[in-house]
Protein backbone atom coordinates (compact mmCIF):
# COMPACT_ATOMS: atom_id res chain seq x y z
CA UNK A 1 -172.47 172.32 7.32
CA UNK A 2 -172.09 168.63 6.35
CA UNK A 3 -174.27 165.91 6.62
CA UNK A 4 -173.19 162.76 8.12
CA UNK A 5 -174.74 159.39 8.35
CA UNK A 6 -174.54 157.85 11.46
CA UNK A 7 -175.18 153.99 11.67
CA UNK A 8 -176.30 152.95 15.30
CA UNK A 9 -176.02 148.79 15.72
CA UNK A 10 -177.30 146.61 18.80
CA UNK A 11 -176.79 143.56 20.03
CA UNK A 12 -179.50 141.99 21.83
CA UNK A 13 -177.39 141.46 24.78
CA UNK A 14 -177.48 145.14 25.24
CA UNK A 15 -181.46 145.12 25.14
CA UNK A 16 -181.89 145.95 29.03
CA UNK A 17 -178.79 148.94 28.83
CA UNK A 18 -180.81 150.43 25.80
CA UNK A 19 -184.25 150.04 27.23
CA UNK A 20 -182.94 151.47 30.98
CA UNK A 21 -181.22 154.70 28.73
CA UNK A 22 -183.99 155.38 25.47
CA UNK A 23 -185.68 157.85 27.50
CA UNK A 24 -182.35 160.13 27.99
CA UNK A 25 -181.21 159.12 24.48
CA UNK A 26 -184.52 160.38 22.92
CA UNK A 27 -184.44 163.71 25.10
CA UNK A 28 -181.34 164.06 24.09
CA UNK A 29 -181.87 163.83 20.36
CA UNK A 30 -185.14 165.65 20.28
CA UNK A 31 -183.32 168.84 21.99
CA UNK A 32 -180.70 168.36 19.20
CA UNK A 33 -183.26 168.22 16.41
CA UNK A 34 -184.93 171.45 17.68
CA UNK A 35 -181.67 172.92 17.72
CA UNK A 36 -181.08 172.03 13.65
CA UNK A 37 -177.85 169.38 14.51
CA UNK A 38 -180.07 166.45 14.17
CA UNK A 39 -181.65 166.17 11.04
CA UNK A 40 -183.57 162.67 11.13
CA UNK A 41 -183.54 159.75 13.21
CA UNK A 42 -184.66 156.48 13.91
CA UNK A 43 -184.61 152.39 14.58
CA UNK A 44 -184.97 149.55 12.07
CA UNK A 45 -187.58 147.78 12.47
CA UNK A 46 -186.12 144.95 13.69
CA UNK A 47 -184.11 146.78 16.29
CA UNK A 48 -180.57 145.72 14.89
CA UNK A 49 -179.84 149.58 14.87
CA UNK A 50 -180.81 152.68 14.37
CA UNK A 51 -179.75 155.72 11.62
CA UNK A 52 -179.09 159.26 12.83
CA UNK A 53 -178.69 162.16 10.05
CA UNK A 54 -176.43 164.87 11.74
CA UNK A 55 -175.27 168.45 10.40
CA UNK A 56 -171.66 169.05 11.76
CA UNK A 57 -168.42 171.00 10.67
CA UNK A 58 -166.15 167.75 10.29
CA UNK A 59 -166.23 164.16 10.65
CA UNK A 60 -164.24 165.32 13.90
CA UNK A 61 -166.98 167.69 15.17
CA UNK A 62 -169.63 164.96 14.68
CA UNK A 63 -167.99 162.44 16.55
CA UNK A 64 -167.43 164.97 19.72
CA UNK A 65 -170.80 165.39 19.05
CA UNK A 66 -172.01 161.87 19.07
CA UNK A 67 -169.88 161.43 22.27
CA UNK A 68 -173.15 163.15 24.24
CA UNK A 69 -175.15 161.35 23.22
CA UNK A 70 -176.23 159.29 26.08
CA UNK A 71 -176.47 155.93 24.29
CA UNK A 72 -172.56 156.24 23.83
CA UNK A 73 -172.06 157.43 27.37
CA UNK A 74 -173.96 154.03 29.05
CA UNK A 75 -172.29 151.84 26.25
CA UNK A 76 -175.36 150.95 24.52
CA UNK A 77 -173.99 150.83 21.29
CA UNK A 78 -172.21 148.27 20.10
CA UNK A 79 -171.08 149.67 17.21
CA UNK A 80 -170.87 153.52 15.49
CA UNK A 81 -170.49 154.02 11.54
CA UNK A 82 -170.40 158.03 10.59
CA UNK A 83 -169.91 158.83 6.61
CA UNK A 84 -170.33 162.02 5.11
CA UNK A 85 -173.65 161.84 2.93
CA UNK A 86 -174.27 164.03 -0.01
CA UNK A 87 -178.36 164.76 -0.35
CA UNK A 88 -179.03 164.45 -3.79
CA UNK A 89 -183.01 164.92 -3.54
CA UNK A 90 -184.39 165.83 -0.42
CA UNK A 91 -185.72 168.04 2.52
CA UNK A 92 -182.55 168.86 3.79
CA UNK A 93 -181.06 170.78 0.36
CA UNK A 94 -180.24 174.42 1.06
């Protein structure tokens, strides 16, 4: 599997959509973790976005992927970067 990058950003006139939705968003990606698709996830601290390390087949597969997540289903993103990222040191190395 390959690991992509995925680049969350916000703008603050989307605060309230975000806020109303984090709770299904972070079900949703804690399920996904425990199921090994999610690898690591997170906000920047000053809640311009958030990154998202995923394990998927193709750039394809993780964007059919990302489509569930329900942060993309409400429109609470305002914009979605995914790049295939090569681990060079790390916990994720097989």
């Amino acid at each position: 599997m390959t690991i992509f990058a995925v680049h969350y950003t916000y703008e603050p006139a989307k605060a309230a959509v975000r806020a109303e939705h984090r709770p299904l968003h972070r079900e949703w990606l804690g399920e996904e973790f425990h199921a090994g698709n999610v690898l690591a996830c997170g906000p920047y601290p000053d809640g311009s976005s958030a990154l998202i390390l995923i394990q998927a087949a193709s750039l394809d597969a993780a964007e059919a992927f990302l489509a569930n997540d329900p942060f993309n289903a409400h429109r609470a993103v305002d914009g979605i970067r995914v790049v295939e990222w090569t681990e060079v040191f790390g916990p994720f190395g097989s």
